[in-house]
C-alpha atoms as a PDB file:
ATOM      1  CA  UNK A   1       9.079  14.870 -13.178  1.00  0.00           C
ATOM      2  CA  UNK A   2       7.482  11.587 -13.272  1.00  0.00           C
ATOM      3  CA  UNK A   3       3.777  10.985 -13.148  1.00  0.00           C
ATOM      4  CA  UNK A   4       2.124   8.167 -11.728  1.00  0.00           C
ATOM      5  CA  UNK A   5      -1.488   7.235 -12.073  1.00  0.00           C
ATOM      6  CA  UNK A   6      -3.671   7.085  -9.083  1.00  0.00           C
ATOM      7  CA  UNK A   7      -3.993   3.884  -8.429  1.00  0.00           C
ATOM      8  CA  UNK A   8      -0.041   3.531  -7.921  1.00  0.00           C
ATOM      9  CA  UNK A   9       0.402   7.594  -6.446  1.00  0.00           C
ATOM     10  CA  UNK A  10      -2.269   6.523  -3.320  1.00  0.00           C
ATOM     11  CA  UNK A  11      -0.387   3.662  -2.687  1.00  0.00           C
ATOM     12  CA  UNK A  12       2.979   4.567  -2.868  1.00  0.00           C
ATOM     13  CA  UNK A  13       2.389   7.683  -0.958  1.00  0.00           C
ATOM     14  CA  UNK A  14       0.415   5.675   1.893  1.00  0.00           C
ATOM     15  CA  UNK A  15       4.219   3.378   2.035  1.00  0.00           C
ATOM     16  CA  UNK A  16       6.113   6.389   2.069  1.00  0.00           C
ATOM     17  CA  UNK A  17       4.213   7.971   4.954  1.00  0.00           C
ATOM     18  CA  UNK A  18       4.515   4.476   6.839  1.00  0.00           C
ATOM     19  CA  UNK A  19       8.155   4.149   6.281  1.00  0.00           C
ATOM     20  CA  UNK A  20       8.561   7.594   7.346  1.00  0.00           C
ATOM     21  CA  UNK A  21       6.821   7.150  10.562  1.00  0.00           C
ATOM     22  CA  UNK A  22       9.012   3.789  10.878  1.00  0.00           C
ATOM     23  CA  UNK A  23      12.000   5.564  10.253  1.00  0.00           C
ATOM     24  CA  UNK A  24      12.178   9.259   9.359  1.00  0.00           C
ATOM     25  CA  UNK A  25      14.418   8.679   6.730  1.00  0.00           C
ATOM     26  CA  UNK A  26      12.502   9.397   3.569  1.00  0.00           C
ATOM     27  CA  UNK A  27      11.127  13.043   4.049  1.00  0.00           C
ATOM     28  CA  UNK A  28      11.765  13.501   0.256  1.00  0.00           C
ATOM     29  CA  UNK A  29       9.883  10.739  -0.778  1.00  0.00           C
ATOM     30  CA  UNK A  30       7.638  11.677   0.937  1.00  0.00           C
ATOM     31  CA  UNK A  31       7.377  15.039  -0.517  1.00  0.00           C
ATOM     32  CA  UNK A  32       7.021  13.496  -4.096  1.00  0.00           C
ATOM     33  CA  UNK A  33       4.622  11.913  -3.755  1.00  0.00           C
ATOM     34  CA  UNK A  34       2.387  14.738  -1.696  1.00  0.00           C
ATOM     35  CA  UNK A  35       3.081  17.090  -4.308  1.00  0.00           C
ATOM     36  CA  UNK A  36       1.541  14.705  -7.048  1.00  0.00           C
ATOM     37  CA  UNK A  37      -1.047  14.154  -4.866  1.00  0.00           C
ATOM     38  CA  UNK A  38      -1.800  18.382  -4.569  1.00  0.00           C
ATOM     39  CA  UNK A  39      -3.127  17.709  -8.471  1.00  0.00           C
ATOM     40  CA  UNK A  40      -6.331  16.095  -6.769  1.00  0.00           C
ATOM     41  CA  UNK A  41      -9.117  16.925  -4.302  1.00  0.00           C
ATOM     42  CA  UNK A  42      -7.826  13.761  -2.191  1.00  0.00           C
ATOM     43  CA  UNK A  43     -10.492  15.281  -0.056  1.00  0.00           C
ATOM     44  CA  UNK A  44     -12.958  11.780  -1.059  1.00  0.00           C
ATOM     45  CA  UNK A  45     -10.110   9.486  -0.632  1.00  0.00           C
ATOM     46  CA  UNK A  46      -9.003  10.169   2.486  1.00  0.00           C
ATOM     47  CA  UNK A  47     -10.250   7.254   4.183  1.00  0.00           C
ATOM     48  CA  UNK A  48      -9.110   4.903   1.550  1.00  0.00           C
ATOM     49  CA  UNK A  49      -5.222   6.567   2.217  1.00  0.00           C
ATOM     50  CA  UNK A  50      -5.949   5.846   5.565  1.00  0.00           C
ATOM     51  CA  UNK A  51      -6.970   2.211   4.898  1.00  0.00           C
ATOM     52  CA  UNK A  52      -4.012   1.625   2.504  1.00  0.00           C
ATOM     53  CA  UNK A  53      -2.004   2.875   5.305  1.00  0.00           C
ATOM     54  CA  UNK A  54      -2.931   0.680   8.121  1.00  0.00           C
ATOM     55  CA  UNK A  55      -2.619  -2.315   5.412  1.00  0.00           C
ATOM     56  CA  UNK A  56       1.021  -1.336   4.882  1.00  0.00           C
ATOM     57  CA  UNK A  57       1.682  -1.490   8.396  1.00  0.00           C
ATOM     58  CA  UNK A  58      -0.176  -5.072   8.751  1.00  0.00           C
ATOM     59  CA  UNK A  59       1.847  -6.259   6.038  1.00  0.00           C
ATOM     60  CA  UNK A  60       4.914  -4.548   7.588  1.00  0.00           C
ATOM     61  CA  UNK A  61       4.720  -6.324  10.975  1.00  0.00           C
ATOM     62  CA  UNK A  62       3.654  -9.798   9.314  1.00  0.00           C
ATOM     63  CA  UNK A  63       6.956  -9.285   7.077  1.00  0.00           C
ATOM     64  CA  UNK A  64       9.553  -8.294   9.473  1.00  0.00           C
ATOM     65  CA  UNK A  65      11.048 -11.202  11.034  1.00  0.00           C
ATOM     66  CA  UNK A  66      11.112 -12.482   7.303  1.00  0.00           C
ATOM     67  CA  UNK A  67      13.038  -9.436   5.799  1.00  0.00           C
ATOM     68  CA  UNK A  68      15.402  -9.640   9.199  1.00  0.00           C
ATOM     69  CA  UNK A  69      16.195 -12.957   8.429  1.00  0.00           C
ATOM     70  CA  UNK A  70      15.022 -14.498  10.934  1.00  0.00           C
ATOM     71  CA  UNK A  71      12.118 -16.359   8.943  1.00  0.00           C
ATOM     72  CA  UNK A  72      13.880 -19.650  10.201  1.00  0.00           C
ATOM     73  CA  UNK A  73      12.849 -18.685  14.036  1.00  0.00           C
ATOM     74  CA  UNK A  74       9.243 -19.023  13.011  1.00  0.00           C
ATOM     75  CA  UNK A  75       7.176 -22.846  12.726  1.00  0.00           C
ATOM     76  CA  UNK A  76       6.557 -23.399   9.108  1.00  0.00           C
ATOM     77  CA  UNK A  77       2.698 -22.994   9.810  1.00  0.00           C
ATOM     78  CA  UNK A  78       3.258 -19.203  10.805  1.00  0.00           C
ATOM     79  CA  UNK A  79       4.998 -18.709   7.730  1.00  0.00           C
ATOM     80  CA  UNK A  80       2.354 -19.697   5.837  1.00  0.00           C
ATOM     81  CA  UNK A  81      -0.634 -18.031   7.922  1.00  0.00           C
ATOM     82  CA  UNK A  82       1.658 -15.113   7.457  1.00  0.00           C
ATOM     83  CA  UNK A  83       1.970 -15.850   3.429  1.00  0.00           C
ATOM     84  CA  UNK A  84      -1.696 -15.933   3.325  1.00  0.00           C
ATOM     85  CA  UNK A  85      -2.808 -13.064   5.469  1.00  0.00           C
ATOM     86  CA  UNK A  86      -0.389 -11.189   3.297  1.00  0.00           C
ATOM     87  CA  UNK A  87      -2.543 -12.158   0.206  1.00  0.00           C
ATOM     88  CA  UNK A  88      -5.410 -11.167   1.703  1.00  0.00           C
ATOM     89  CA  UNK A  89      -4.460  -7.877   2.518  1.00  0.00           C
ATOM     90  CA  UNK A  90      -2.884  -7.166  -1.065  1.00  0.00           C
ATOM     91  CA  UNK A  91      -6.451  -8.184  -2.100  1.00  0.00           C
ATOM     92  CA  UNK A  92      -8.037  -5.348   0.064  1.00  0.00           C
ATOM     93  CA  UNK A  93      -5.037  -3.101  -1.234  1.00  0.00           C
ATOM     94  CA  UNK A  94      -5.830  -3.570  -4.870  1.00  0.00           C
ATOM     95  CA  UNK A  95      -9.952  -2.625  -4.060  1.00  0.00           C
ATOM     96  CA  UNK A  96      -8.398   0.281  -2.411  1.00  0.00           C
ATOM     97  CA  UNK A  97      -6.614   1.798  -5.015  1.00  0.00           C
ATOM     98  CA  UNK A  98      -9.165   0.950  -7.703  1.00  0.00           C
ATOM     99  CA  UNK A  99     -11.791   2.799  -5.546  1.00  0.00           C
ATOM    100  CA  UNK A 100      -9.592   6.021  -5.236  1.00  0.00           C
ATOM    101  CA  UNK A 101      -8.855   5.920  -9.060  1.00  0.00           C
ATOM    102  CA  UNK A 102     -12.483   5.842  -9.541  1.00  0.00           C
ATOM    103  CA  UNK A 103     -13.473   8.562  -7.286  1.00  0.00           C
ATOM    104  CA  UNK A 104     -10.489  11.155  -8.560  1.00  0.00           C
ATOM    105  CA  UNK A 105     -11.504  10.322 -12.030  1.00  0.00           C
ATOM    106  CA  UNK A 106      -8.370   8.346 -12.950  1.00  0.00           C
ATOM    107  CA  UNK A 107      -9.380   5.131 -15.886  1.00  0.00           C
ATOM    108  CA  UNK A 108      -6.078   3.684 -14.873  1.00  0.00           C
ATOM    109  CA  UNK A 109      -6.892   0.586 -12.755  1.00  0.00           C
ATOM    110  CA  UNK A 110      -5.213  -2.631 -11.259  1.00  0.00           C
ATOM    111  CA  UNK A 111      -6.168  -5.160 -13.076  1.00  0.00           C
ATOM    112  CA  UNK A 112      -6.022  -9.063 -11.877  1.00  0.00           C
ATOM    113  CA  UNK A 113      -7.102 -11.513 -13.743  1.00  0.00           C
ATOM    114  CA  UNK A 114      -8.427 -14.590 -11.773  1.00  0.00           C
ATOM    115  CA  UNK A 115      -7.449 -13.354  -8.937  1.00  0.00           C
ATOM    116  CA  UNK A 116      -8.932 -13.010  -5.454  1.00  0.00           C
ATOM    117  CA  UNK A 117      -9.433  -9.180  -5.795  1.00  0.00           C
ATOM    118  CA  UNK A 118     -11.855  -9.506  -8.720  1.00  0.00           C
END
């Protein structure tokens, strides 16, 4: 079985609980992650899951029309107030997941180096 730290396990399980509310097609995934997840009193984290989720879903809606193709429906200003809003939110993600790691204990950490999430 593969392991992941915590910093990647919060945040892949908070995508694979989105995409299963999206689309009920990844019960499994789902699964694999949760059960990782039993390892840890996610009791403190909860709100940061939660958090990470509604992020996901942000970035979800901002990204749709772009992974539909239809990114050439949209002014080239929304694309970029779309590209940036993005960034910001991956910003918030990476605090997220470093704050989890650090309450379950975890040294493993997302690291950015000038970056916006420093």
């Amino acid at each position: 079985m593969t392991f992941f730290p915590v910093v990647e396990l919060v945040d892949r399980y908070s995508i694979a609980c989105l995409k299963y509310d999206k689309t009920h097609a990844n019960q499994e995934e789902v699964e694999f992650y949760k059960s990782q997840l039993s390892n840890y009193d996610i009791s403190s984290i909860n709100s940061e899951i939660t958090e990470l989720y509604n992020i996901h879903s942000q970035i979800w809606d901002l990204e749709s029309q772009l992974k539909s193709g239809k990114e050439h429906e949209l002014p080239l200003d929304e694309l970029g107030r779309r590209a940036i809003a993005i960034r910001n939110l991956n910003n918030k993600r990476i605090k997220l997941k470093n704050i989890a790691a650090e309450k379950l204990g975890c040294v493993v950490r997302e690291i950015k180096k000038d970056h916006l999430s420093e």
